[in-house]
Protein backbone atom coordinates (compact mmCIF):
# COMPACT_ATOMS: atom_id res chain seq x y z
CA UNK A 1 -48.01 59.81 72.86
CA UNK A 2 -49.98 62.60 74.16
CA UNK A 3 -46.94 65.05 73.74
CA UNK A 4 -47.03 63.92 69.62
CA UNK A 5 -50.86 64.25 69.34
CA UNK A 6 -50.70 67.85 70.94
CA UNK A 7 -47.90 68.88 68.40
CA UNK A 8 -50.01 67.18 65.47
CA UNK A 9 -52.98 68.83 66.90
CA UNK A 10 -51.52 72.31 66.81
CA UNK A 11 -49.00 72.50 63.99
CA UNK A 12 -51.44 70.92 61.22
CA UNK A 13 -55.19 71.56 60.27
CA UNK A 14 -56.16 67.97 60.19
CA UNK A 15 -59.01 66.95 61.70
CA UNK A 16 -57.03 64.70 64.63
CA UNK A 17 -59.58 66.36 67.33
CA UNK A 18 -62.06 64.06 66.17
CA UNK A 19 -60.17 61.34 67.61
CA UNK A 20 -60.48 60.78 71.57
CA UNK A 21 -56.24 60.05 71.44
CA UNK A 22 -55.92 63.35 70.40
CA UNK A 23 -57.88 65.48 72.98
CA UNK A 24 -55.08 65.74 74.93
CA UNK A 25 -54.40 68.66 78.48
CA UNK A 26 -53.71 71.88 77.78
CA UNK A 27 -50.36 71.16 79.40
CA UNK A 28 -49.28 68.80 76.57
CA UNK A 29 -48.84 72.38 74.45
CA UNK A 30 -46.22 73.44 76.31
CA UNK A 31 -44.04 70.23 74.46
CA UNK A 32 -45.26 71.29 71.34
CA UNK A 33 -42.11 72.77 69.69
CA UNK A 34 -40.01 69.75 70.90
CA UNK A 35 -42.31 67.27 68.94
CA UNK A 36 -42.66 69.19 66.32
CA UNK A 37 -40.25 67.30 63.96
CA UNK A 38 -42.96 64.79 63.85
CA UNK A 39 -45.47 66.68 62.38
CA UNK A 40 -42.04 67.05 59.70
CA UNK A 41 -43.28 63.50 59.34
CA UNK A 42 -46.75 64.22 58.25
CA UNK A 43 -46.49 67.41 55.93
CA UNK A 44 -42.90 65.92 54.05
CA UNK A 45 -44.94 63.03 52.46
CA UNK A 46 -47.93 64.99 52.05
CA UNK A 47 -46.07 67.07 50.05
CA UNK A 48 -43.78 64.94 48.07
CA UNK A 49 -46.22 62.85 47.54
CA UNK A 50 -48.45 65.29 45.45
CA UNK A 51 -45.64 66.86 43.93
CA UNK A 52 -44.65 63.04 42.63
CA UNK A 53 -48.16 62.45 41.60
CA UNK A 54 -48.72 66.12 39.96
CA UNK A 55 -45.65 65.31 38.11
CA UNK A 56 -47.37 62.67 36.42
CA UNK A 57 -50.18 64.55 34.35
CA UNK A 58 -49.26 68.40 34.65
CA UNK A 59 -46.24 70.38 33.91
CA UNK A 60 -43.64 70.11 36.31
CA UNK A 61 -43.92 73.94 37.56
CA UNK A 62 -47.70 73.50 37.52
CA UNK A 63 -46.73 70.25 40.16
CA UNK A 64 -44.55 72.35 42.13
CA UNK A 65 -47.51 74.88 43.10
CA UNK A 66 -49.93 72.16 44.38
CA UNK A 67 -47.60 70.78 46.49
CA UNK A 68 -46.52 73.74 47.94
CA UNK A 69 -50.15 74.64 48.37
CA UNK A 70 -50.76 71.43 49.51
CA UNK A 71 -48.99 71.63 52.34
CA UNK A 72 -50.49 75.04 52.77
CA UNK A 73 -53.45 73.69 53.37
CA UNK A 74 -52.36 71.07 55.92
CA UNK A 75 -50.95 73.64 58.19
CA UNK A 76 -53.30 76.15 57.93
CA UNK A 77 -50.05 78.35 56.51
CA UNK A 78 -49.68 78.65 60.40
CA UNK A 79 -45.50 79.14 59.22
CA UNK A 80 -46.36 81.63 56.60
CA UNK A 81 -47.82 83.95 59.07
CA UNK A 82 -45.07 83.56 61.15
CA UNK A 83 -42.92 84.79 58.85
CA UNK A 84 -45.10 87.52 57.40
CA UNK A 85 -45.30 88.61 61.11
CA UNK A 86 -41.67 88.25 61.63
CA UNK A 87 -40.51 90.51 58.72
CA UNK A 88 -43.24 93.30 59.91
CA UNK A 89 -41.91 93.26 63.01
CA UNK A 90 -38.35 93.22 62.69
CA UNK A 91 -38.67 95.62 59.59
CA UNK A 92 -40.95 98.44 61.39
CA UNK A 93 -39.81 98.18 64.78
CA UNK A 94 -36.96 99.16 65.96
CA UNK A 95 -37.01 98.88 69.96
CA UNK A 96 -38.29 95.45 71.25
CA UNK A 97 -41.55 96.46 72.49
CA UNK A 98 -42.13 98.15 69.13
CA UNK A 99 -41.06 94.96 67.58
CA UNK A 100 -43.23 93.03 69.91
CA UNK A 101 -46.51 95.14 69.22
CA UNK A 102 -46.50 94.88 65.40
CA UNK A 103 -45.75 91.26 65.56
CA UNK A 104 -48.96 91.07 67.43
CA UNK A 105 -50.89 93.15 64.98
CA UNK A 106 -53.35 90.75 62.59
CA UNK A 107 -53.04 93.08 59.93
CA UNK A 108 -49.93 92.20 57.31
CA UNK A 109 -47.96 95.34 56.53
CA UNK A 110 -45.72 96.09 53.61
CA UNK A 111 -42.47 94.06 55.05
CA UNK A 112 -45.01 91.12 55.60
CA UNK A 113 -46.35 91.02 52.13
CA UNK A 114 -42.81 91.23 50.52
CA UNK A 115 -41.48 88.14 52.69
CA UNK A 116 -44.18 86.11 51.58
CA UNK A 117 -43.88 87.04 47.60
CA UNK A 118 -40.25 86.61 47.97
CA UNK A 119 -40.65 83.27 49.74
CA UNK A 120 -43.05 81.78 47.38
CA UNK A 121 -41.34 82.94 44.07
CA UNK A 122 -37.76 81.85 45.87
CA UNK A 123 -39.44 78.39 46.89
CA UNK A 124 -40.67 77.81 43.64
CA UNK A 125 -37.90 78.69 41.59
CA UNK A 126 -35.39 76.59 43.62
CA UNK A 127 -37.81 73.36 43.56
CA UNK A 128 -38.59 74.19 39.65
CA UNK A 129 -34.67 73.23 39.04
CA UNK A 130 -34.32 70.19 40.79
CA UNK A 131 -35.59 66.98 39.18
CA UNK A 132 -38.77 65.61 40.41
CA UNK A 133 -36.75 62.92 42.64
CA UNK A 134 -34.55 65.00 43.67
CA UNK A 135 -37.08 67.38 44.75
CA UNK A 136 -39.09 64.98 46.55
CA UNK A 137 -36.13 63.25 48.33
CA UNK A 138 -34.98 67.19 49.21
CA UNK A 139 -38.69 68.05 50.66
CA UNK A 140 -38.55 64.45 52.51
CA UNK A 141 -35.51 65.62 53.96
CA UNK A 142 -35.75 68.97 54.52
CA UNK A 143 -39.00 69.56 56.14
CA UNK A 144 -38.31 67.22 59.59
CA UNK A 145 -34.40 68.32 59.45
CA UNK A 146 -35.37 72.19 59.53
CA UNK A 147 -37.92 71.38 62.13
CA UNK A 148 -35.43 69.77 64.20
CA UNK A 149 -33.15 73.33 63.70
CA UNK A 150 -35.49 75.40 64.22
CA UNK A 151 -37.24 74.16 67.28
CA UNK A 152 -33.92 74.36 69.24
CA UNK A 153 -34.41 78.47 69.05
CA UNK A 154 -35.81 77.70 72.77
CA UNK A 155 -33.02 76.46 74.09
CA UNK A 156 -30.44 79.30 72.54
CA UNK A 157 -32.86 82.32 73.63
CA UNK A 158 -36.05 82.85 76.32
CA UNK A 159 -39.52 83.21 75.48
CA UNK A 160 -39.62 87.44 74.59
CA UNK A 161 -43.53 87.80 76.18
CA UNK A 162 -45.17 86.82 79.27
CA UNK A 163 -47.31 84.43 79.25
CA UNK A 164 -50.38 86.27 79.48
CA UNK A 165 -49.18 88.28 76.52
CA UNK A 166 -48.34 85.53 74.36
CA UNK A 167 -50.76 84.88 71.45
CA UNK A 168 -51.02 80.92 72.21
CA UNK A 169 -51.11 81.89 75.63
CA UNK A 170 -47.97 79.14 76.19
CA UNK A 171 -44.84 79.93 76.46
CA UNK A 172 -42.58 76.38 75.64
CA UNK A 173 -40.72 74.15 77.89
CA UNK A 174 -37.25 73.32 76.90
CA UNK A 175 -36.72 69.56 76.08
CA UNK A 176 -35.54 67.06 78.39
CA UNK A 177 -32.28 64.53 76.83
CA UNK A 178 -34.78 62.23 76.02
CA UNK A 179 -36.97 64.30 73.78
CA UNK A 180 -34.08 65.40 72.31
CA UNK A 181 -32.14 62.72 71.31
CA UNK A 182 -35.95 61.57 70.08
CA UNK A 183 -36.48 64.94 68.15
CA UNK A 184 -32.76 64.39 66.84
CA UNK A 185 -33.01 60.52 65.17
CA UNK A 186 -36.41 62.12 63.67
CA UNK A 187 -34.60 65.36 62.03
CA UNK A 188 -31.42 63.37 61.16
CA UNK A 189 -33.25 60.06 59.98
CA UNK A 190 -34.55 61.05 56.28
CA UNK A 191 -31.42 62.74 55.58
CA UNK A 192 -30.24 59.17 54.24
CA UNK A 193 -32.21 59.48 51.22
CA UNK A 194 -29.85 61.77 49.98
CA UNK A 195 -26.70 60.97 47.76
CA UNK A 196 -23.54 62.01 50.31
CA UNK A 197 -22.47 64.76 48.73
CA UNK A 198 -25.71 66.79 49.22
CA UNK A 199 -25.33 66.18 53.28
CA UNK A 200 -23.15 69.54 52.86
CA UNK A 201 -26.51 71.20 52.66
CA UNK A 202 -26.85 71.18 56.25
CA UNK A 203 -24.59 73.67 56.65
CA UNK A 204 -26.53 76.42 54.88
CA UNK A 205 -29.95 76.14 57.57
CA UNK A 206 -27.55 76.01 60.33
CA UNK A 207 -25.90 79.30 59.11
CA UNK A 208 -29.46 80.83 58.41
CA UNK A 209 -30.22 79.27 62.56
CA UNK A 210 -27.95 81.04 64.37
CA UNK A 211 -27.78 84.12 62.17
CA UNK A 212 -31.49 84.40 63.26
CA UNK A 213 -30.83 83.71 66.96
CA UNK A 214 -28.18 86.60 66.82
CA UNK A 215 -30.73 89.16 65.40
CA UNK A 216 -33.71 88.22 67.79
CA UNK A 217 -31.09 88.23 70.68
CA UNK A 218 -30.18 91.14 70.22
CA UNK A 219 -33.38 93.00 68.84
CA UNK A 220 -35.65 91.48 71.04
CA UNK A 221 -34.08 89.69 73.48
CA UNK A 222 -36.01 86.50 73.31
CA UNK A 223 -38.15 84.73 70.40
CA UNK A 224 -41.81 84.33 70.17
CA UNK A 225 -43.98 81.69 68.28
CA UNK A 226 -43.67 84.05 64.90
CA UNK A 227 -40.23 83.74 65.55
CA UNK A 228 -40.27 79.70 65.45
CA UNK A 229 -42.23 79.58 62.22
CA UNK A 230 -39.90 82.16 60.71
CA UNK A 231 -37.48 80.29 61.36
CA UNK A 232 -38.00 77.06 59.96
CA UNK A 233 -39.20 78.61 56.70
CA UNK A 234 -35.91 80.36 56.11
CA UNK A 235 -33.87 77.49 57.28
CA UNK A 236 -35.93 75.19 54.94
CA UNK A 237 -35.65 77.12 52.06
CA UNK A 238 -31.73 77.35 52.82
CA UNK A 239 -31.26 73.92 52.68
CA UNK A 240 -32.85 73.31 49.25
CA UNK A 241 -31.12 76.22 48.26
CA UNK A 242 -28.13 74.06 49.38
CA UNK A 243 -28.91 71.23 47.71
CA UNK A 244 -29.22 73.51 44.06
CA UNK A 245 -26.06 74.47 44.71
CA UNK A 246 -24.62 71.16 45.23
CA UNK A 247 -26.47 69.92 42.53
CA UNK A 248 -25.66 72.84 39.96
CA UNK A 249 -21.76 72.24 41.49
CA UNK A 250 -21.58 68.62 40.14
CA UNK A 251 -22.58 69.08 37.19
């Protein structure tokens, strides 16, 4: 329990500190990324279920903003300045430790600020032409599956800073069989509320996964926590990008 309030505690904005369960040992952070399918489990209804409810009284596209914002606002857009920091890194540096530095840097550069327009517009777009079930069934899907992908970037490459350097200060422990066969029923689970023929999707975040793995291997060596929310966001936006194309297929 104290290994899922640390991850709740540190990959949403909610205010779970208030509760004595959730004041948990600095240890417990090191577990973080191996739980962190469950916080899949808080932000995926959060924002399906606004998106559902927009849906109701605005116009669609209108709907499709507030729930991405909406989950924006849960996580603090801790993921969005993962990948801003990603794409400024990997697009200015070209030696790791150049990489490293710029990733580091607070200030969003030009790469940074086109990821995150392109990301947003991409996002949008993609849920703007699935129907509103569909869409919400995709986001209850997609959100703990690509959290389940992209937390296994720590056992495919090593932490790329020290410790000391790092900007949580933690560098993450690699899951044991139990957490992640636990991590796995969590990621795999809500893929039944898709139709079988949009299962296929899976393919397209795994492809994005280990794409991404190659390019930090061999630019950096390693990954770092920009890295992990990089990830997920592209292999998230992959997978509904799957399911359009499914969709669009069958029709």
């Amino acid at each position: 329990m104290k290994n899922i309030a640390a991850a709740l505690v540190f990959f949403t904005r909610l205010p779970f500190w208030r509760l004595k369960i959730f004041n948990v040992p600095a240890e417990y952070y090191k577990q973080v990324v191996n739980y962190w399918v469950v916080a899949g489990w808080l932000t995926a209804p959060v924002m399906a279920g606004v998106l559902f409810s927009a849906a109701q009284i605005l116009p669609y596209p209108v709907a499709v903003i507030i729930a991405i914002l909406s989950r924006i606002l849960v996580t603090g857009a801790l993921h969005e300045d993962g990948l801003a920091d990603f794409f400024d890194g990997f697009g200015g540096g070209n030696k790791k430790e150049r990489i490293l530095e710029i990733m580091k840097d607070s200030h969003i550069g030009t790469y940074g600020v086109i990821s995150l327009i392109s990301y947003f517009v991409l996002f949008f777009c993609i849920l703007s032409n699935m129907s509103l079930h569909l869409a919400c069934i995709a986001i209850l899907a997609g959100d703990p599956l690509c959290k389940l992908v992209a937390s296994q970037i720590i056992r495919f490459l090593p932490y790329a800073r020290t410790e000391e350097t790092s900007k949580a200060k933690t560098i993450y422990s690699k899951p044991s069989l139990g957490t992640l066969l636990f991590s796995v029923i969590l990621g795999i689970l809500p893929i039944s509320l898709l139709n079988n023929c949009y299962w296929v999707a899976i393919v397209f975040p795994l492809t994005v996964f280990f794409l991404l793995v190659y390019l930090m291997k061999k630019k950096i060596e390693g990954y770092t926590g920009d890295c992990c929310g990089a990830t997920f966001l592209m292999c998230e936006i992959a997978f509904y990008l799957g399911i359009l194309v499914i969709q669009n297929s069958c029709l």
